[in-house]
Structure formats: C-alpha cells, structure tokens
C-alpha atoms as a PDB file:
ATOM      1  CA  UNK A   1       6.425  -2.826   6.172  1.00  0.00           C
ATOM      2  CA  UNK A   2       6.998  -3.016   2.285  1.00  0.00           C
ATOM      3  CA  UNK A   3       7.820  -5.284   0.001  1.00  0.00           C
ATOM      4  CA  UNK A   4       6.716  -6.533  -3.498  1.00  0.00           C
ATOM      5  CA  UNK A   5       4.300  -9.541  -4.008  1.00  0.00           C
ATOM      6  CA  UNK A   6       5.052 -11.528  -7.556  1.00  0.00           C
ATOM      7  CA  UNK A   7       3.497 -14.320  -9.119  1.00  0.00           C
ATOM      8  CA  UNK A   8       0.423 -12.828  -7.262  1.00  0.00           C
ATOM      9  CA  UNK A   9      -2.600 -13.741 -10.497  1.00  0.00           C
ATOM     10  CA  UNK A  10      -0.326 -13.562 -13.390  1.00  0.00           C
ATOM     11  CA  UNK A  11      -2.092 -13.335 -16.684  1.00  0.00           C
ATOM     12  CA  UNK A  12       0.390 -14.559 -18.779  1.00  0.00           C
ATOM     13  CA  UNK A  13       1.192 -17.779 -16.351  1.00  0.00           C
ATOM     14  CA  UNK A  14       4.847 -17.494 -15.789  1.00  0.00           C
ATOM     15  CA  UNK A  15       6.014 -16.664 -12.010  1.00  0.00           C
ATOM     16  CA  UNK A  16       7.567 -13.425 -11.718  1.00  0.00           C
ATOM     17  CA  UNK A  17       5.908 -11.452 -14.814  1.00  0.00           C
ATOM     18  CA  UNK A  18       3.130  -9.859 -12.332  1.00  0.00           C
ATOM     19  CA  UNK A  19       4.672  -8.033  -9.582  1.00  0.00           C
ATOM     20  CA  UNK A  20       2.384  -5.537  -6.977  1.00  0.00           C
ATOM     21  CA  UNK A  21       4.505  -3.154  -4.775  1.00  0.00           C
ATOM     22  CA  UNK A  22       2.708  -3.672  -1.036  1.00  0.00           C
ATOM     23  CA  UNK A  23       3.017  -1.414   1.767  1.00  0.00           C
ATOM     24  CA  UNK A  24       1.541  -1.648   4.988  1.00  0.00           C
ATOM     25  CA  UNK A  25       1.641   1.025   8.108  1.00  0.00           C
ATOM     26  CA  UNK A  26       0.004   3.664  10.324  1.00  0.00           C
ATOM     27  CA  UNK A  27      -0.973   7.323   9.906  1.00  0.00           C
ATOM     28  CA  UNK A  28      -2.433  10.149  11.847  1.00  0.00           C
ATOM     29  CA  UNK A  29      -5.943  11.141  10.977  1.00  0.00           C
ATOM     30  CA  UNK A  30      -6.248  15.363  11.581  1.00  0.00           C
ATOM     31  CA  UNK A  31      -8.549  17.120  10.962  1.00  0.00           C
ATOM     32  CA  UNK A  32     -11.246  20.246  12.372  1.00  0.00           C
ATOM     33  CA  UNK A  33     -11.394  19.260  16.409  1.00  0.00           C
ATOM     34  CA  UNK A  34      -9.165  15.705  16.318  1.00  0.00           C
ATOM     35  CA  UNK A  35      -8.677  15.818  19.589  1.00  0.00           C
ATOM     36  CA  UNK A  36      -7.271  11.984  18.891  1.00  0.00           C
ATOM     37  CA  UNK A  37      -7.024   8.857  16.359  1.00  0.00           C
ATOM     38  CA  UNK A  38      -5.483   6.081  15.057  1.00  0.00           C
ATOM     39  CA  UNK A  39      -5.622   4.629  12.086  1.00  0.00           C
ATOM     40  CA  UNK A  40      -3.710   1.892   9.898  1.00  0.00           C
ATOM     41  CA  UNK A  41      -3.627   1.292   6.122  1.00  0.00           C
ATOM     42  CA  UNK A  42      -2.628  -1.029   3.342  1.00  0.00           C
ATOM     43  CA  UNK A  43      -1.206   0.259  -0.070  1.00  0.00           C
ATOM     44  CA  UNK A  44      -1.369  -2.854  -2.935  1.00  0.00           C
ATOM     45  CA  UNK A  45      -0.281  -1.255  -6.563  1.00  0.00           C
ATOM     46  CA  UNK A  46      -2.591   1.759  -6.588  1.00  0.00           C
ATOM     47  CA  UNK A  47      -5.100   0.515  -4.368  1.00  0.00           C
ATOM     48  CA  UNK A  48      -4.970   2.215  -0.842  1.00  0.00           C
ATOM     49  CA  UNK A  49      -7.159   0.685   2.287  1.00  0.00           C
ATOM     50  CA  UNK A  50      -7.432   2.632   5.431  1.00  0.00           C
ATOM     51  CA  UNK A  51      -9.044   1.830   9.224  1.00  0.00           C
ATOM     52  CA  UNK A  52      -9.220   4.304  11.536  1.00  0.00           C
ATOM     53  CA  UNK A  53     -10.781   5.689  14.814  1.00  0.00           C
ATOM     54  CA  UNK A  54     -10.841   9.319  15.636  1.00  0.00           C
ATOM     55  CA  UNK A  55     -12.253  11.353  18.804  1.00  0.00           C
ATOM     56  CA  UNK A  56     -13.721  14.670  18.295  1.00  0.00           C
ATOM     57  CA  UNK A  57     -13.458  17.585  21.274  1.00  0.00           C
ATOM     58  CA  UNK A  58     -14.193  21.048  21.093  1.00  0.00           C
ATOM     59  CA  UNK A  59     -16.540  21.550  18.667  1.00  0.00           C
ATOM     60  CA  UNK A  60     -17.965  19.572  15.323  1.00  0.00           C
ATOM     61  CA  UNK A  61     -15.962  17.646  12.653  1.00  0.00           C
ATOM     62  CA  UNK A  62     -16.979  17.278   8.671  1.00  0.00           C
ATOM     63  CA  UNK A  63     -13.703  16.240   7.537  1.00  0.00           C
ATOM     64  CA  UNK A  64     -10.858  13.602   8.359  1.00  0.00           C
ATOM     65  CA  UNK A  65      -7.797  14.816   6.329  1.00  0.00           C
ATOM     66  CA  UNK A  66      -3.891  13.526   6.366  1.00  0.00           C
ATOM     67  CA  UNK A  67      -4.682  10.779   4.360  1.00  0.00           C
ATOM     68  CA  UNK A  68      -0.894   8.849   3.508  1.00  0.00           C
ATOM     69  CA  UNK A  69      -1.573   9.068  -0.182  1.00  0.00           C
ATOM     70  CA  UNK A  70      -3.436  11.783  -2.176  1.00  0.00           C
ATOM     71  CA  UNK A  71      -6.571  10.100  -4.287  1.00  0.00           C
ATOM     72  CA  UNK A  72      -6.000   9.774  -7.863  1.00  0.00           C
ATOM     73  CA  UNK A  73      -6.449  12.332  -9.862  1.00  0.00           C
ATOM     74  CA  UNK A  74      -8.725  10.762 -12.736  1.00  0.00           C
ATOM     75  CA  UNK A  75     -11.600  11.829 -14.500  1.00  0.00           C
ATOM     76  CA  UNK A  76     -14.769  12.825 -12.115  1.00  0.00           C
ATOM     77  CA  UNK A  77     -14.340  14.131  -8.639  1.00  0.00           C
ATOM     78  CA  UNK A  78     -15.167  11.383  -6.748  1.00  0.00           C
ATOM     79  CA  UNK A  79     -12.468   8.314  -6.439  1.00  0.00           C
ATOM     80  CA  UNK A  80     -12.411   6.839  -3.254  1.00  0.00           C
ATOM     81  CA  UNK A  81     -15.366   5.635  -1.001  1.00  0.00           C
ATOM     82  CA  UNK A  82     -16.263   4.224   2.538  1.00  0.00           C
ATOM     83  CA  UNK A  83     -18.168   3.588   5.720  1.00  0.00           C
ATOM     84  CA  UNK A  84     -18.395   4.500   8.788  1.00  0.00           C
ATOM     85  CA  UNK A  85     -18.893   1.495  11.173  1.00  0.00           C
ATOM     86  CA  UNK A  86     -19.351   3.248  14.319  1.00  0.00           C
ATOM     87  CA  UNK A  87     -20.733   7.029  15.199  1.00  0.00           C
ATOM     88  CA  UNK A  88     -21.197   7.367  18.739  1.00  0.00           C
ATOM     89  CA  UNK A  89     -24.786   9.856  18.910  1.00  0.00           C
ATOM     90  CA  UNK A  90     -25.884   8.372  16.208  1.00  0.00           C
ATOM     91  CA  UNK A  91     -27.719   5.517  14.858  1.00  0.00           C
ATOM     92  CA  UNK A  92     -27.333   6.853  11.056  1.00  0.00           C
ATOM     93  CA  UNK A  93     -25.259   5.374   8.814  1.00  0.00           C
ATOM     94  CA  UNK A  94     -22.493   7.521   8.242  1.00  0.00           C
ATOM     95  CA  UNK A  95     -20.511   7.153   4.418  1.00  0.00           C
ATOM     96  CA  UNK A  96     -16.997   8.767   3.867  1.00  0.00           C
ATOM     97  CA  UNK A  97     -16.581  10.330   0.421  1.00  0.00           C
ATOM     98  CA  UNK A  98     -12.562  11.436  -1.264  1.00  0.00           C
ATOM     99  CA  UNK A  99     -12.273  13.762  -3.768  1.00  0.00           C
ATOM    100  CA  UNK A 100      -9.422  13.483  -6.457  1.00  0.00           C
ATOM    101  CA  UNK A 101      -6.164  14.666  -5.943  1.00  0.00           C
ATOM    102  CA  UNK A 102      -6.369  15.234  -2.333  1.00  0.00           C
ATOM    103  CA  UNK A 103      -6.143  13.426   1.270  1.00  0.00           C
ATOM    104  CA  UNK A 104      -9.409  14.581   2.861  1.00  0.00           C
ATOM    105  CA  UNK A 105     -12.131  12.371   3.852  1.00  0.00           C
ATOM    106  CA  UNK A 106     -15.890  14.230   3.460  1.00  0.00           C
ATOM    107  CA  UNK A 107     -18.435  13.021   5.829  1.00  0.00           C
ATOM    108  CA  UNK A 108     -21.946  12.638   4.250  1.00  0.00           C
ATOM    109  CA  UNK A 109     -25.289  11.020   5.973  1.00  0.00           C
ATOM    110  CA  UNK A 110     -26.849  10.569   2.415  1.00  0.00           C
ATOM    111  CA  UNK A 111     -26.951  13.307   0.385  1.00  0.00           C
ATOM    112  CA  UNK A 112     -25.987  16.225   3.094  1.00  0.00           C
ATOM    113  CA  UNK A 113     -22.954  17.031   4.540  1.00  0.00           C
ATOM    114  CA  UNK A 114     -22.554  15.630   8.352  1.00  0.00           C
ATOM    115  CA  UNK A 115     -20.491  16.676  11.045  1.00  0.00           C
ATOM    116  CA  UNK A 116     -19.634  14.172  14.268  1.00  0.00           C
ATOM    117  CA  UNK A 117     -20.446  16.430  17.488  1.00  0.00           C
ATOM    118  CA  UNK A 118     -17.906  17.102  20.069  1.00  0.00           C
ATOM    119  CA  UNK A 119     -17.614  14.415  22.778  1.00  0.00           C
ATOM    120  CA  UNK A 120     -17.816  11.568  19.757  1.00  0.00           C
ATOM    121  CA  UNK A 121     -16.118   9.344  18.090  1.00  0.00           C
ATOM    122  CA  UNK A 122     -16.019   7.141  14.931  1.00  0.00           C
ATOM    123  CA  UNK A 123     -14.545   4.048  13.599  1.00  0.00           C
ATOM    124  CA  UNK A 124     -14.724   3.830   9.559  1.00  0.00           C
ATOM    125  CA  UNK A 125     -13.370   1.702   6.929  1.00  0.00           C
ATOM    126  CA  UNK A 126     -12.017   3.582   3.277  1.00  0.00           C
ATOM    127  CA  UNK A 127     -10.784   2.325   0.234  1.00  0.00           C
ATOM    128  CA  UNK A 128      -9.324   4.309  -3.143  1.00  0.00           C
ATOM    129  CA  UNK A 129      -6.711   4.426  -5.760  1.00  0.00           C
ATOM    130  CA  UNK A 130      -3.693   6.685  -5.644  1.00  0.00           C
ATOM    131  CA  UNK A 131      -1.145   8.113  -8.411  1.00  0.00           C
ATOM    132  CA  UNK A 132       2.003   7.589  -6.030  1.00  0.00           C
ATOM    133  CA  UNK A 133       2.773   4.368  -7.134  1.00  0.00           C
END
C-alpha cells in the first residue's frame, strides 16, 4: 500500500502545504543461515519502521540483511537502531544496530558482536531514516 498523507501537522496551518509520502508492505529478511522469516515495514517521508521474525538453521547468524531501503547515508556510521524482543536461548537483551548506506542489520549484546545459534529464532523491532525518498 502507498499513498500520500497531507494536512498531516502542517506548520504553516493551511491543509495541503505538508504532504508525507507513506508506504506500507512486506520484505524478506536473508541473511547467514535464514533458514526462514517474515517481516513487515512502514516507510513515512524518510522514516523507515520494520518488524520481523527470522529462524536460524545450520549454523550461527550475526547479521539480518535485505533491508527494503538502504540507511541514510549521513554523517557518522551509525543511523538506524532497534531491539530485539524475543531470542529464543537467551535471556539477554539483544539490540540491532544499521550502518549508513546499507540494508544490513548488526546484532550486538552490548558492546560485542552476537550471533543467534542454530535452532533459534528472533522477533525484533527497527527503526531508521533512508535517502530513497
């Protein structure tokens, strides 16, 4: 689904002058051992929000890539951030960290690197801004 919302918090007061191009849809989360996923997201202007679930087989997984828009490519390296809700083996919280002008997802457990083990899954939660507007 797209469309474009208007009158949506116009500064200036007058209907029509603010206009935000919306999209809405699914994508496939890939990535080192996927084995499966699913996964939804939102696009409003810039701003990009994704949910997704993804089953790992076969061996380990660091990184969920295919993201449906690259990151913006601004100044610093990091631009987009999220959570993890669910890591089966597990009980750590779990944050997902983008890197700009790309579509992968890094998986951290504070500052180190993680990797979900085969046989697991996760459910997460990411938001960031994109150039392709």
């Amino acid at each position: 689904m797209s469309g474009v919302i208007n009158s949506a918090g116009s500064k200036s007061g007058e209907i029509g002058t603010t206009e935000l191009d919306y999209e809405a849809g699914t994508w496939t989360p890939s990535g080192s051992n996927v084995n499966s996923s699913d996964a939804s997201y939102m696009r409003i202007g810039a701003m990009v929000f994704l949910h997704g679930f993804v089953n790992i087989e076969g061996g380990t997984c660091s990184q969920v890539t295919g993201l449906p828009f690259s990151m913006r490519d601004g100044t610093g390296n990091h631009q987009g951030d999220g959570v993890a809700s669910h890591v089966s083996g597990t009980s750590a919280t779990v944050q997902l960290h983008g890197s700009k002008g790309n579509t992968v997802l890094n998986l951290y457990q504070g500052a180190s690197g993680f990797s979900i083990a085969a046989g697991n899954n996760m459910y997460f939660g990411f938001s960031y801004f994109t150039d392709n507007v």
